[in-house]
Structure formats: C-alpha cells, structure tokens
N, C-alpha and C. Protein backbone atom coordinates (compact mmCIF):
# COMPACT_ATOMS: atom_id res chain seq x y z
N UNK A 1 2.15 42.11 28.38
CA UNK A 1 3.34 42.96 28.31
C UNK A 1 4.45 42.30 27.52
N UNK A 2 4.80 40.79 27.88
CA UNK A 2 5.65 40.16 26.57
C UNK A 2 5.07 40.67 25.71
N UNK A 3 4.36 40.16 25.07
CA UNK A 3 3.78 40.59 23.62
C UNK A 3 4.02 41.47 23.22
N UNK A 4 3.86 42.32 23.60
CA UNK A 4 3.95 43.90 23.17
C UNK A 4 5.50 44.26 23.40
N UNK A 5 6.61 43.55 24.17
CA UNK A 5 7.63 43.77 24.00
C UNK A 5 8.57 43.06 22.53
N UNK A 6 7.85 41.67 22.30
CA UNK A 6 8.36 41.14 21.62
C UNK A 6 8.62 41.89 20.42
N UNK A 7 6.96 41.97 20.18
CA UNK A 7 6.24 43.09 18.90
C UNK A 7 7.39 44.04 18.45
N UNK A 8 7.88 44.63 19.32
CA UNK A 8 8.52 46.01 19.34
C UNK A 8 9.74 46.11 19.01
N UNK A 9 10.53 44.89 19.60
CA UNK A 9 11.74 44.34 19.23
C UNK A 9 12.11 44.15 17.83
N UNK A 10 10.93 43.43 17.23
CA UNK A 10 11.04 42.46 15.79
C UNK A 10 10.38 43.93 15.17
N UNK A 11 9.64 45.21 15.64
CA UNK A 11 9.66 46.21 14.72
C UNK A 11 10.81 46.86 14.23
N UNK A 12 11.47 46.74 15.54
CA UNK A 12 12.74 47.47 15.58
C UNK A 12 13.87 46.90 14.82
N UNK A 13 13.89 45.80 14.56
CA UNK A 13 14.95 44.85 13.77
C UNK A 13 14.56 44.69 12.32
N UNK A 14 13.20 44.95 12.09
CA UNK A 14 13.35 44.77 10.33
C UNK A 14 12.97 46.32 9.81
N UNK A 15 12.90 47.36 10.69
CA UNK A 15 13.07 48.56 10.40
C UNK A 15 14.46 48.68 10.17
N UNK A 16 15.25 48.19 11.18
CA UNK A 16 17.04 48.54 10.94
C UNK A 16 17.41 47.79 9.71
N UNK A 17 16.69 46.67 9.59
CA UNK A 17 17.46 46.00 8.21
C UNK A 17 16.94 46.54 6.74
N UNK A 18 16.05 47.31 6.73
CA UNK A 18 15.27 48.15 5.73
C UNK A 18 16.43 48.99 5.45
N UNK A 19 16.89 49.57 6.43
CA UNK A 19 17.93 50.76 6.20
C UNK A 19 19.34 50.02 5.72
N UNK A 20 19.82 48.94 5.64
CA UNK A 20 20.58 48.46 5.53
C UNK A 20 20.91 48.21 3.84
N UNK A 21 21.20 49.42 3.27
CA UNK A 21 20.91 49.05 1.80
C UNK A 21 22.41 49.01 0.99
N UNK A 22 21.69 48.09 0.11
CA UNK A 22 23.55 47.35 -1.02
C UNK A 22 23.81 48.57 -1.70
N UNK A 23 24.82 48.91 -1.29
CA UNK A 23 25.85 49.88 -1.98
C UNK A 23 26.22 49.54 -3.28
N UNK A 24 26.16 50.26 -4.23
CA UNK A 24 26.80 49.89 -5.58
C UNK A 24 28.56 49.50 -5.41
N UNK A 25 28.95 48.83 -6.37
CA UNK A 25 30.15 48.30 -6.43
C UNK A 25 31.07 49.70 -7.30
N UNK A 26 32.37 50.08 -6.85
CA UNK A 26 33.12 51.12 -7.29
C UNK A 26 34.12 50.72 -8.17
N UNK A 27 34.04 50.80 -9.42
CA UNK A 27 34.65 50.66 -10.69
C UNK A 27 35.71 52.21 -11.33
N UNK A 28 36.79 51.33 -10.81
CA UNK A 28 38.06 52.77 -11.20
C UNK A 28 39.19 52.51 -11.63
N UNK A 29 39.94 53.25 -11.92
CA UNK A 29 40.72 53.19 -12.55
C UNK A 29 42.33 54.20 -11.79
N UNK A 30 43.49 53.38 -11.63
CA UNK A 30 44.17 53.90 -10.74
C UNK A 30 45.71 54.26 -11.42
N UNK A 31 46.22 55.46 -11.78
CA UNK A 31 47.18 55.47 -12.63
C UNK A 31 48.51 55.94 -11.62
N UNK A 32 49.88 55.32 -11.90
CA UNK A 32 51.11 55.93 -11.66
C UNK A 32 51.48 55.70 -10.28
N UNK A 33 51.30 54.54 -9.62
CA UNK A 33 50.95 54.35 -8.28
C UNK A 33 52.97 54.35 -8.24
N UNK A 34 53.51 54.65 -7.51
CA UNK A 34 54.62 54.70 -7.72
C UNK A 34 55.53 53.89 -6.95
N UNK A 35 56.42 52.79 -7.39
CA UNK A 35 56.96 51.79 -6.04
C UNK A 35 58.15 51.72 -6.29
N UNK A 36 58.57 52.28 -5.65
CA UNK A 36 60.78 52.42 -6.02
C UNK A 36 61.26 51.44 -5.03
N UNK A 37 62.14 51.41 -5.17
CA UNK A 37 62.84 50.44 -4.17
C UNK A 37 64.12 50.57 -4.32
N UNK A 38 65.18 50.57 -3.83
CA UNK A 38 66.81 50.57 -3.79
C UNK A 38 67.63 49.04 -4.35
N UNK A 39 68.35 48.93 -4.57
CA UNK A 39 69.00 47.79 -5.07
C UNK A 39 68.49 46.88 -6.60
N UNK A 40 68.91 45.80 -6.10
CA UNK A 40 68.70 44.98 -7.71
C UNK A 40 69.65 44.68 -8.13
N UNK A 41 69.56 43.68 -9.43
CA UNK A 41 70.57 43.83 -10.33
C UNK A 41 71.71 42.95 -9.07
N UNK A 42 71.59 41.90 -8.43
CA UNK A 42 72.11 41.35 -7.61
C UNK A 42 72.84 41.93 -6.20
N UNK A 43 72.18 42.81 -6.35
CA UNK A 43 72.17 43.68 -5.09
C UNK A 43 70.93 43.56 -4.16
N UNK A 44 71.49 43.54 -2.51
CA UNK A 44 69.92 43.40 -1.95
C UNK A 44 68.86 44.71 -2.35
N UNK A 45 67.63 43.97 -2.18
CA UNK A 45 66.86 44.97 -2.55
C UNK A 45 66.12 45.19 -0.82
N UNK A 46 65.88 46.44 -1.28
CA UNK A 46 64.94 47.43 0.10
C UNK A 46 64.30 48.73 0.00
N UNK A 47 63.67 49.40 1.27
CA UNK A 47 63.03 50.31 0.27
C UNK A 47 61.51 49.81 0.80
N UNK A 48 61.24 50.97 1.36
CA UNK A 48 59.61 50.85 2.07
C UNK A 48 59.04 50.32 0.65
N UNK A 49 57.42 49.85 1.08
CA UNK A 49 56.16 49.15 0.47
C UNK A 49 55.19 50.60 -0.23
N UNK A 50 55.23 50.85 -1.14
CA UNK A 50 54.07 52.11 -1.53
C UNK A 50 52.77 51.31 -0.77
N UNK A 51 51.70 51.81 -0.24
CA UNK A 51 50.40 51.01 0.14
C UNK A 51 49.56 51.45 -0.50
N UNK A 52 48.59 50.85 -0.92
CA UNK A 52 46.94 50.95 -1.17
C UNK A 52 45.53 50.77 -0.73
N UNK A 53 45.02 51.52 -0.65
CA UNK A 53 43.67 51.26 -0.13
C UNK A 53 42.49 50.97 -1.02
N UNK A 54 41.68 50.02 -1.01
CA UNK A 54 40.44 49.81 -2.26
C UNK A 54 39.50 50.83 -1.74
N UNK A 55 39.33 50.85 -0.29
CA UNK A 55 38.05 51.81 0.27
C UNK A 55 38.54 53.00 0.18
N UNK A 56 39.50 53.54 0.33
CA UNK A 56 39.74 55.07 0.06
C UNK A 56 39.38 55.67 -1.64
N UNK A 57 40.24 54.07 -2.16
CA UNK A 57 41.02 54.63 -3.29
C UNK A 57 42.37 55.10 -3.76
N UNK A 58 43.10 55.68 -2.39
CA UNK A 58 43.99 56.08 -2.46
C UNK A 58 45.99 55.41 -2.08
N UNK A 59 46.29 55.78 -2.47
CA UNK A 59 47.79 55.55 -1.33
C UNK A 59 47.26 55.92 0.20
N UNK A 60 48.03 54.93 1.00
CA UNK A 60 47.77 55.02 2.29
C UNK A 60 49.20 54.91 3.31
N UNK A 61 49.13 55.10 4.48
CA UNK A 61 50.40 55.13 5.39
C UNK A 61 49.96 54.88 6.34
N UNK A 62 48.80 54.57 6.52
CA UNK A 62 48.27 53.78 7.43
C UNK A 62 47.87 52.07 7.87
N UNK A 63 47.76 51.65 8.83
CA UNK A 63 47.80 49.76 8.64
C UNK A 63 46.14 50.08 7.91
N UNK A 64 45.38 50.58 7.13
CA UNK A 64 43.95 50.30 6.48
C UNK A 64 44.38 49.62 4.86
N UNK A 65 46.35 49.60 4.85
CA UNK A 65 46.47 49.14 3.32
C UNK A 65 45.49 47.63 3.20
N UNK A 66 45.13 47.60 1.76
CA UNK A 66 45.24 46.06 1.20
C UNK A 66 46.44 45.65 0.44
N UNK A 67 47.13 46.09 -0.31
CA UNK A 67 47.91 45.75 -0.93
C UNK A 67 48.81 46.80 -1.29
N UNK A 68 50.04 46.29 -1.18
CA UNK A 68 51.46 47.00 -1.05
C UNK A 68 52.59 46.92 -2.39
N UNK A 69 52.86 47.74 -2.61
CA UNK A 69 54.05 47.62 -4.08
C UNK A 69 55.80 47.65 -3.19
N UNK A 70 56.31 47.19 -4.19
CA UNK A 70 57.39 47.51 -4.25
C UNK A 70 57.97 46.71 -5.28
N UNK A 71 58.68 47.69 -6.45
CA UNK A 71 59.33 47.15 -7.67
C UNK A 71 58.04 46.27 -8.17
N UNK A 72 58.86 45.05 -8.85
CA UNK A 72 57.64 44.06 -9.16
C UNK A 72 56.91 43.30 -8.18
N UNK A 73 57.30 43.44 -6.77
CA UNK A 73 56.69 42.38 -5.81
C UNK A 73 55.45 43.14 -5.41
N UNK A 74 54.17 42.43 -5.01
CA UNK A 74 52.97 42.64 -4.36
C UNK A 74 53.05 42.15 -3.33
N UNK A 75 52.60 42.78 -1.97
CA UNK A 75 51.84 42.44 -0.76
C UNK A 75 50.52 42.12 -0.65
N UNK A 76 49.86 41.39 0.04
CA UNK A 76 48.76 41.41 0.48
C UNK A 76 48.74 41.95 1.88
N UNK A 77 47.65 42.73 3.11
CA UNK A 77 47.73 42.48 4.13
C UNK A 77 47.00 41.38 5.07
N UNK A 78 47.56 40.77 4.84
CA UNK A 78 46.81 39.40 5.59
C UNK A 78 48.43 38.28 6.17
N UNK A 79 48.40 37.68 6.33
CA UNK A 79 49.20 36.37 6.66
C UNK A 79 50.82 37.01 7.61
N UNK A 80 51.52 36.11 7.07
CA UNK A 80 52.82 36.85 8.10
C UNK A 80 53.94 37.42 7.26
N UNK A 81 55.21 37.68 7.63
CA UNK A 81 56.27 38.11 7.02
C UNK A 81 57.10 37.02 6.15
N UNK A 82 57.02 37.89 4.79
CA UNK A 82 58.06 36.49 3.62
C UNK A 82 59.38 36.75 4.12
N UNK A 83 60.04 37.75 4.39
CA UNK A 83 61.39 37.74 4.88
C UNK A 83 62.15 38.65 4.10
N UNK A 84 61.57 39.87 3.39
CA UNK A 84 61.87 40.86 2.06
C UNK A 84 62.78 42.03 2.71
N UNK A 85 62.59 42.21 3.92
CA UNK A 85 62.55 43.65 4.57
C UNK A 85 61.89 44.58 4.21
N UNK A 86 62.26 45.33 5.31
CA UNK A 86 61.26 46.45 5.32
C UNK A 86 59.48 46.30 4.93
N UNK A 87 59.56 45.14 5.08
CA UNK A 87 57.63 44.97 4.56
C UNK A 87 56.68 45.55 5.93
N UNK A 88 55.50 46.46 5.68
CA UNK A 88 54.52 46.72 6.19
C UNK A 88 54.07 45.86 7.17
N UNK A 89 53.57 46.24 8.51
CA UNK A 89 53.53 45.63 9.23
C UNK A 89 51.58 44.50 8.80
N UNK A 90 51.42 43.84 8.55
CA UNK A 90 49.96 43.05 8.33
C UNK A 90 49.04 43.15 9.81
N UNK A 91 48.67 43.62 9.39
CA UNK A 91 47.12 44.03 10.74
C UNK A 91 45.97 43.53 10.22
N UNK A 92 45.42 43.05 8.88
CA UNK A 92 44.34 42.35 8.28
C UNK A 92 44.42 40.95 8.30
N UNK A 93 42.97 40.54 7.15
CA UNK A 93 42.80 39.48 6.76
C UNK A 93 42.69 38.86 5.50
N UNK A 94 43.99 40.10 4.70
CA UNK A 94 43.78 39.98 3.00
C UNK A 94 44.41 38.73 2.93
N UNK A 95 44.24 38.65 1.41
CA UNK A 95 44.03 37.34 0.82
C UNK A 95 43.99 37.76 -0.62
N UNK A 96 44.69 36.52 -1.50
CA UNK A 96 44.37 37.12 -3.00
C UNK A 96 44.45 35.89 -3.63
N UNK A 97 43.59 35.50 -4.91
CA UNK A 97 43.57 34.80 -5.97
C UNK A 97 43.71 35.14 -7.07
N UNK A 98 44.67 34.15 -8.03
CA UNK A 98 44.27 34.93 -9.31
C UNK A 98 43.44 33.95 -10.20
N UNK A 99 43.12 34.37 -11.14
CA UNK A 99 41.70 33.63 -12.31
C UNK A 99 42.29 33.53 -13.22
N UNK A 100 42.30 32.85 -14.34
CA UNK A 100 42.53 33.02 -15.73
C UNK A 100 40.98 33.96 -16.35
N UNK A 101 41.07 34.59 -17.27
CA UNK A 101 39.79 34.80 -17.41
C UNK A 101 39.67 36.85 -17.63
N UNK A 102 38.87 37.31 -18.84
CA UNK A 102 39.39 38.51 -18.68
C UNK A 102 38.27 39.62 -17.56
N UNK A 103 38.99 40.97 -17.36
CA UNK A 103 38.53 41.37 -15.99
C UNK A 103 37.03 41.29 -16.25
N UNK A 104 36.05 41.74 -17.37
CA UNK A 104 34.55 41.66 -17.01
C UNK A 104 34.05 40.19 -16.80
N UNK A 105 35.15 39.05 -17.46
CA UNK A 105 34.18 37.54 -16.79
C UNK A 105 34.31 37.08 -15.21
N UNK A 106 35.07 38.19 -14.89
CA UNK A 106 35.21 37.40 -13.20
C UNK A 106 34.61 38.77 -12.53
N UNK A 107 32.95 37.93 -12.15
CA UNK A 107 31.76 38.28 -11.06
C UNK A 107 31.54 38.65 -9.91
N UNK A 108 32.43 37.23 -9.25
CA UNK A 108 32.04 36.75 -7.93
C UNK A 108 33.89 36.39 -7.76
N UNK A 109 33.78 36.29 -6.25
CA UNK A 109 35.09 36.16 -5.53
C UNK A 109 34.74 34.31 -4.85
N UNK A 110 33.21 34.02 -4.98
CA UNK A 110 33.20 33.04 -4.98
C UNK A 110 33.59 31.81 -5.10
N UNK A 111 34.29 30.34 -4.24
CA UNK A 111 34.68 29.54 -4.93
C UNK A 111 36.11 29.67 -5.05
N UNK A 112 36.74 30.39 -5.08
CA UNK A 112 38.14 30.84 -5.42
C UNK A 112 39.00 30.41 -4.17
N UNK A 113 40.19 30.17 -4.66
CA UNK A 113 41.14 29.57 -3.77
C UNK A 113 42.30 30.71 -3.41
N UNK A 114 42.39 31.20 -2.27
CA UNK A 114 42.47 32.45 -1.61
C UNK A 114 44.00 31.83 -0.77
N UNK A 115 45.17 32.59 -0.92
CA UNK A 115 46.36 32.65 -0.59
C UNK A 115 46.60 34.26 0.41
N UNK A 116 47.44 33.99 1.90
CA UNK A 116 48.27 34.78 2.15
C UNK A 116 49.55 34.66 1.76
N UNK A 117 50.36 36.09 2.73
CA UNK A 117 51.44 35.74 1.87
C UNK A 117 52.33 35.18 3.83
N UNK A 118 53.30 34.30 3.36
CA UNK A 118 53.54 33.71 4.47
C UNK A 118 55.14 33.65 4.17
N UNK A 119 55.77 32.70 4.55
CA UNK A 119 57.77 32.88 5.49
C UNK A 119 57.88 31.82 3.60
N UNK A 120 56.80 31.13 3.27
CA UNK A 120 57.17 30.06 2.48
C UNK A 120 56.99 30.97 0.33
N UNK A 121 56.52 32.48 0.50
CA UNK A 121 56.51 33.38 -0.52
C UNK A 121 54.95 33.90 -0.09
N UNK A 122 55.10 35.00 -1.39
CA UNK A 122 54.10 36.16 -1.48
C UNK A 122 52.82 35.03 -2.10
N UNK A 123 51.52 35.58 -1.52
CA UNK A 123 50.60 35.52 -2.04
C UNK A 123 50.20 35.52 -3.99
N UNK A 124 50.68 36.63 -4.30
CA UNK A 124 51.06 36.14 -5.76
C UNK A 124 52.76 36.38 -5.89
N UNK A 125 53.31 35.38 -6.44
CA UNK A 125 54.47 34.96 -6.89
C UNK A 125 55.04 36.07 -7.40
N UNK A 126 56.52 36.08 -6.95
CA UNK A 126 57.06 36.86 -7.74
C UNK A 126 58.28 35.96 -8.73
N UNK A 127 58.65 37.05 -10.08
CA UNK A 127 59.19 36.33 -11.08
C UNK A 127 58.35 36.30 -12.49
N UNK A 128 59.09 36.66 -13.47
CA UNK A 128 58.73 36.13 -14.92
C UNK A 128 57.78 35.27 -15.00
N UNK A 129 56.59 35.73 -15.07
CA UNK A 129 55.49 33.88 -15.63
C UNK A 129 54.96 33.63 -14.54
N UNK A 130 55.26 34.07 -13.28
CA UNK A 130 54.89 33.38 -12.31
C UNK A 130 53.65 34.04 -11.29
N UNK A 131 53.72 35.13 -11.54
CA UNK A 131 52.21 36.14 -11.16
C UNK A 131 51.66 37.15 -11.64
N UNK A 132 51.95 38.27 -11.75
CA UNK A 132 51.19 39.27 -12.99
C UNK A 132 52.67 39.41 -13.72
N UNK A 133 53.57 39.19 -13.93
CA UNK A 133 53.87 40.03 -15.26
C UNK A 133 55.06 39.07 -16.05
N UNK A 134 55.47 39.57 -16.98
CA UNK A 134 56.28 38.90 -17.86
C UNK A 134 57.19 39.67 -18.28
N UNK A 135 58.77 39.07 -18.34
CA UNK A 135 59.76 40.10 -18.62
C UNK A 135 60.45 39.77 -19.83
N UNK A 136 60.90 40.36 -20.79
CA UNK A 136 61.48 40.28 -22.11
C UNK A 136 62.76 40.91 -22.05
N UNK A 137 63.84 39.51 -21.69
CA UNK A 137 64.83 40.02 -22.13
C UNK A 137 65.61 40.66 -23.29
N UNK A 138 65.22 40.52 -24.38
CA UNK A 138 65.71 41.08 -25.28
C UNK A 138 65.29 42.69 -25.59
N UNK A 139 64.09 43.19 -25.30
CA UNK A 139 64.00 44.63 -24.75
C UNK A 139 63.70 45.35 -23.39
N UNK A 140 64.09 44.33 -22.30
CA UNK A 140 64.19 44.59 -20.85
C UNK A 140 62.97 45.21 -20.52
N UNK A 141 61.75 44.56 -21.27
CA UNK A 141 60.54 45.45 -20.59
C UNK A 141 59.86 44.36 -19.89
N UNK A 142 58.88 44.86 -18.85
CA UNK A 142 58.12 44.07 -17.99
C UNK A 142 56.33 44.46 -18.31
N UNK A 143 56.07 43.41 -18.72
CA UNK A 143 54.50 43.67 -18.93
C UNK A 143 53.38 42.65 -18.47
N UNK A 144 52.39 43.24 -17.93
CA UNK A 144 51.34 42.12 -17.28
C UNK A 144 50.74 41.13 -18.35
N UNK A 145 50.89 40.28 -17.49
CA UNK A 145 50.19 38.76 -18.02
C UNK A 145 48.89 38.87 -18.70
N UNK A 146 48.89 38.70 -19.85
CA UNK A 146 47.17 38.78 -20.50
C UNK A 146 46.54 37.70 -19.79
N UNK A 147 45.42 38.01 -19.75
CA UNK A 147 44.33 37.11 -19.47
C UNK A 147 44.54 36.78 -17.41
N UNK A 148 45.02 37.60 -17.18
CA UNK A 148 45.24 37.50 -15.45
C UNK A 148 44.11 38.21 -14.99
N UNK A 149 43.66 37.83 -13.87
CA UNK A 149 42.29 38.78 -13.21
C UNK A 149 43.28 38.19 -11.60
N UNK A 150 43.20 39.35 -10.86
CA UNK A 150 43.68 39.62 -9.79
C UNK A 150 42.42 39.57 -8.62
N UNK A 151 41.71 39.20 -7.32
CA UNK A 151 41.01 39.25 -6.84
C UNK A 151 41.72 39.13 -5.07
N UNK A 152 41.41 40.51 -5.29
CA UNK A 152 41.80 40.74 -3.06
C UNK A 152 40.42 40.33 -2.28
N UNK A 153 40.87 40.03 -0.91
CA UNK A 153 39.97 40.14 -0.06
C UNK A 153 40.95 41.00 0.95
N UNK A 154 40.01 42.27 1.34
CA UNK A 154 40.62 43.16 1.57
C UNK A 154 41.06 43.11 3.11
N UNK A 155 41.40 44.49 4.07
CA UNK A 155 42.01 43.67 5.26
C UNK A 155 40.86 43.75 6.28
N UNK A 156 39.56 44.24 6.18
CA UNK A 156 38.40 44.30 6.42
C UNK A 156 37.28 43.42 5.88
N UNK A 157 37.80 42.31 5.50
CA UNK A 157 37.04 41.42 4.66
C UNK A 157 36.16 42.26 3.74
N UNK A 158 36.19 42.90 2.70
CA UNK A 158 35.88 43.52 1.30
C UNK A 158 36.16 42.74 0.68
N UNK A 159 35.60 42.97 -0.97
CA UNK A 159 36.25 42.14 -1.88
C UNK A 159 36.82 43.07 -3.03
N UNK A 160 37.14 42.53 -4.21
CA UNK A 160 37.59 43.91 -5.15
C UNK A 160 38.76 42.70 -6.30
N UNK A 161 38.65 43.17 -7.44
CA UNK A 161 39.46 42.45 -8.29
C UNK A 161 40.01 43.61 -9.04
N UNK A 162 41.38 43.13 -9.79
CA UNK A 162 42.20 44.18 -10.37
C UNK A 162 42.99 43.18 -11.44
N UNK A 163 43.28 44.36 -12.96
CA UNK A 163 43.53 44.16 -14.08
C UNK A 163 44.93 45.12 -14.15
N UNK A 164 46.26 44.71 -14.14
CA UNK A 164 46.58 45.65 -14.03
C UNK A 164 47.75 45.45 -15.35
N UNK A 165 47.80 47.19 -15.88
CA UNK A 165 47.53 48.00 -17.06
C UNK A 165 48.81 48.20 -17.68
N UNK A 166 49.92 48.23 -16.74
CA UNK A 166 51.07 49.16 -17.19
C UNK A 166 51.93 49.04 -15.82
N UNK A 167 53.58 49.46 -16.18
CA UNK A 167 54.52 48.84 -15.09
C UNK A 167 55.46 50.45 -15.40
N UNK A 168 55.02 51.01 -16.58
CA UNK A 168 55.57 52.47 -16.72
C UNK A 168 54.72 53.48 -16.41
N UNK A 169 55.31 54.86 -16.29
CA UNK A 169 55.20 55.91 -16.11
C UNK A 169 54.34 56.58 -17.13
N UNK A 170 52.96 56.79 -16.94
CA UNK A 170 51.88 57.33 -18.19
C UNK A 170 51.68 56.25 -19.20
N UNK A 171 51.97 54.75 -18.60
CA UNK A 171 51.57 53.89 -19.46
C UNK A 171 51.28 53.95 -21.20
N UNK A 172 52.82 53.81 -21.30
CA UNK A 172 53.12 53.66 -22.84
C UNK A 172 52.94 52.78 -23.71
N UNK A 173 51.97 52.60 -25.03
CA UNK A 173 51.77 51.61 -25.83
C UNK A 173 52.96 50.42 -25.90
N UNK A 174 53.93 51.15 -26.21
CA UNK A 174 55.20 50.14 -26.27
C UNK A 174 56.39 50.83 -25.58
N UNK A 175 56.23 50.44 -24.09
CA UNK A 175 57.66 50.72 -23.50
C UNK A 175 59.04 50.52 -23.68
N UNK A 176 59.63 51.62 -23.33
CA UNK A 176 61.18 51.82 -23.88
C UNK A 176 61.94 51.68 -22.71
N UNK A 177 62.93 50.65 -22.47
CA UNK A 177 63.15 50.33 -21.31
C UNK A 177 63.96 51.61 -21.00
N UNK A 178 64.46 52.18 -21.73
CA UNK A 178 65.69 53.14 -21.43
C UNK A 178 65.23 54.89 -21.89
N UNK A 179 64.11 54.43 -21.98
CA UNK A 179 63.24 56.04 -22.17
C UNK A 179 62.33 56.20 -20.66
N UNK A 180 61.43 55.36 -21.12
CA UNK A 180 60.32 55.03 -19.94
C UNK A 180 60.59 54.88 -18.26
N UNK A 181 59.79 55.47 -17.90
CA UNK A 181 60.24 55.51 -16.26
C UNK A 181 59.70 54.09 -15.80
N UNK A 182 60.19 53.33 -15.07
CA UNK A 182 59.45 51.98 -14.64
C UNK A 182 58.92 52.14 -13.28
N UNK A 183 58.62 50.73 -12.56
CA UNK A 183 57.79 50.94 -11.28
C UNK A 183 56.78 52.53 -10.89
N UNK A 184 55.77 52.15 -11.95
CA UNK A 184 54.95 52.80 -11.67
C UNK A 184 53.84 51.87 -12.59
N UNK A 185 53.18 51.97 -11.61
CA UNK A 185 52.02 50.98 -11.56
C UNK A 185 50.18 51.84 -12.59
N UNK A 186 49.33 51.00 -13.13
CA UNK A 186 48.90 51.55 -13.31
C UNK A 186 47.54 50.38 -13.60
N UNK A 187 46.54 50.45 -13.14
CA UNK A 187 45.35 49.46 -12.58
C UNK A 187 43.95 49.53 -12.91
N UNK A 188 43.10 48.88 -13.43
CA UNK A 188 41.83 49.27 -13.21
C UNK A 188 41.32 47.90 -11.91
N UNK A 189 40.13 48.77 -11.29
CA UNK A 189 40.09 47.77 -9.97
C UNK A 189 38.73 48.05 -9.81
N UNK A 190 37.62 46.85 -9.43
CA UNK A 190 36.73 46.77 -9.25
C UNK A 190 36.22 46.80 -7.64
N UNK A 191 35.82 47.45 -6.40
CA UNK A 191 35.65 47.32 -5.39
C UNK A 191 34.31 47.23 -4.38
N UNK A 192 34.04 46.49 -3.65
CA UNK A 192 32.60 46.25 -3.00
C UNK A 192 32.66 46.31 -1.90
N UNK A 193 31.96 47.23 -2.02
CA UNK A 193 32.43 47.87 -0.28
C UNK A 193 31.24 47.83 0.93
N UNK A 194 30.30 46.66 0.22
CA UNK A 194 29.87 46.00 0.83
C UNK A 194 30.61 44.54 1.66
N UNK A 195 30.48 44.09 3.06
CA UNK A 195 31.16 43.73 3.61
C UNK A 195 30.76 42.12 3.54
N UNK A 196 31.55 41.41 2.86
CA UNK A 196 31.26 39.87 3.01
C UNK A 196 30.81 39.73 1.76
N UNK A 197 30.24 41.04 0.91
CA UNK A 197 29.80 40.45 -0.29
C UNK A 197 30.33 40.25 -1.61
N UNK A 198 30.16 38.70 -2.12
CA UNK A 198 31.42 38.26 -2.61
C UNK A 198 31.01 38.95 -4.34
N UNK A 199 30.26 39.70 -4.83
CA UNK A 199 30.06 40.27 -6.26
C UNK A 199 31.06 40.76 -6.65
N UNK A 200 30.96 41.41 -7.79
CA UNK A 200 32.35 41.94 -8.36
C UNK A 200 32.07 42.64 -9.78
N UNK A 201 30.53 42.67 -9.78
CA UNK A 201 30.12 43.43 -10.69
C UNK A 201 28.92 44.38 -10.36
C-alpha cells in the first residue's frame, strides 16, 4: 500500500509540473503616462504619484503598483518612505537597477545590483545626470539618458526592464519647452510574468 501511495503522489507532482508552462515575455510599448505634480521652481512640490503596473499594463490605484511617477521623480514599490509627500503607500518588494547598455543587450536581471528606495533617496536618483534624464538649460528641455536600461523587480517579485522614450506629450522629435506639454511619460518595457524568472528577452 506505501508503494502504491508513493507511486501516486510522484504521478501527481510531475503531472502538475507538466502543466506548469513558461509564459512568453510581454514586449510593449507605453505612451503619455501622465505625472503632474503642484509646485517647483523653489516651491514645495506635491501632488499624488501617477502608478503603474507591468502585469496589467496599465495605470493603477491600487497597492499592485511597481513603479510610480511624479514630475521627474520615480518610485519603486519596495523599501520605505524618502520623505517627498504624498508618496504611495509600498506594500511590495520592488527594487530597481540601472545598466549602461542599450535596451535589446540587457537579457537577464541577473547579477545586477538592485536598490530600494529608502529615508537616505529614491532608488533611481533624482536630478540632471543622475538617473534617467538630462536637463538643458539653455532650451529648458528634459530628455532621457542614452544608453540607460532601467530594470524593476516588481512588487510580486516579476522582473521587467524599461527604455524610456520621451518626458513630452506625443513625444516630440525635438521638444519645445514652451510649446510641448511636459510630464508625460512615454516607455517601451519589457515584462516576465513569469515569477522569479530573471530573462528579459
């Protein structure tokens, strides 16, 4: 009677793992994500977090965000509060790195040295030069860092990397600071919605 229980068990377990099949990885493209915020310009700034979801796809208002806008700053949901206001409450275990390297050479999430965002700054930096984007004072435009590859671990442990495209409104060849609508985001993002698995292609 062992035997035949054992048997049955170990049928039953590599039948379930048969069914257990790798999902393709979701390659998209995300335009006009929109992140306003109040103040600036040496004024405090505030002004809820726009959220995102890699598994939806979509804007979210729910704690399932990975990553949060506002103006030029990024959230992750993972770690604790930088001290910004009004930031989203973190219920995950995101995490983000960035690569040098352009978006089709980065594979794997592998290996990579993985930041929350904590009381001591954001997960990626905010500021000129200092995480995705670069600002030009002499035509007041803000544009992403060439050669940046963005890589979340999502708040469900997912993985997913992002290239992101544009900081205006319908992403304009050459933005006009005083034509162009700003804070609006615009992304291509790679997502694996397989769980733990670190690919990216």
């Amino acid at each position: 009677m062992k035997k035949y229980t054992i048997f049955l068990i170990a049928f039953l377990f590599v039948a379930c793992s048969n069914d257990e099949e790798t999902l393709p990885v979701i390659a998209a493209k995300y335009s006009n994500l929109h992140a306003p915020q109040s103040g600036g310009q040496g004024q405090p700034i505030s002004g809820p977090f726009t959220k995102f979801s890699f598994e939806s796809g979509e804007v979210t208002e729910g704690n399932d965000w990975d990553i949060a806008f506002r103006g030029t700053t990024i959230l992750v949901n993972g770690g604790t509060e930088v001290g910004l206001g009004d930031e989203p409450a973190r219920t995950g275990q995101g995490s983000a790195a960035i690569v040098d390297g352009v978006f089709s050479s980065v594979v794997s999430a592998d290996g990579l040295s993985f930041s929350q965002d904590s009381a001591s700054g954001t997960a990626i930096a905010t500021g000129s030069g200092n995480g995705w984007y670069l600002y030009n004072p002499q035509i007041m435009v803000i544009s992403p860092i060439p050669g940046k590859v963005f890589v979340f671990e999502t708040n469900n442990g997912h993985y997913a990397k992002v290239e992101f495209l544009s900081y205006y409104k319908d992403s304009p060849a050459n933005p006009n600071a005083f034509q162009d609508e700003s804070r609006y985001y615009t992304f291509n993002y790679i997502y694996n919605p397989n769980k733990g698995d670190t690919s990216l292609e």
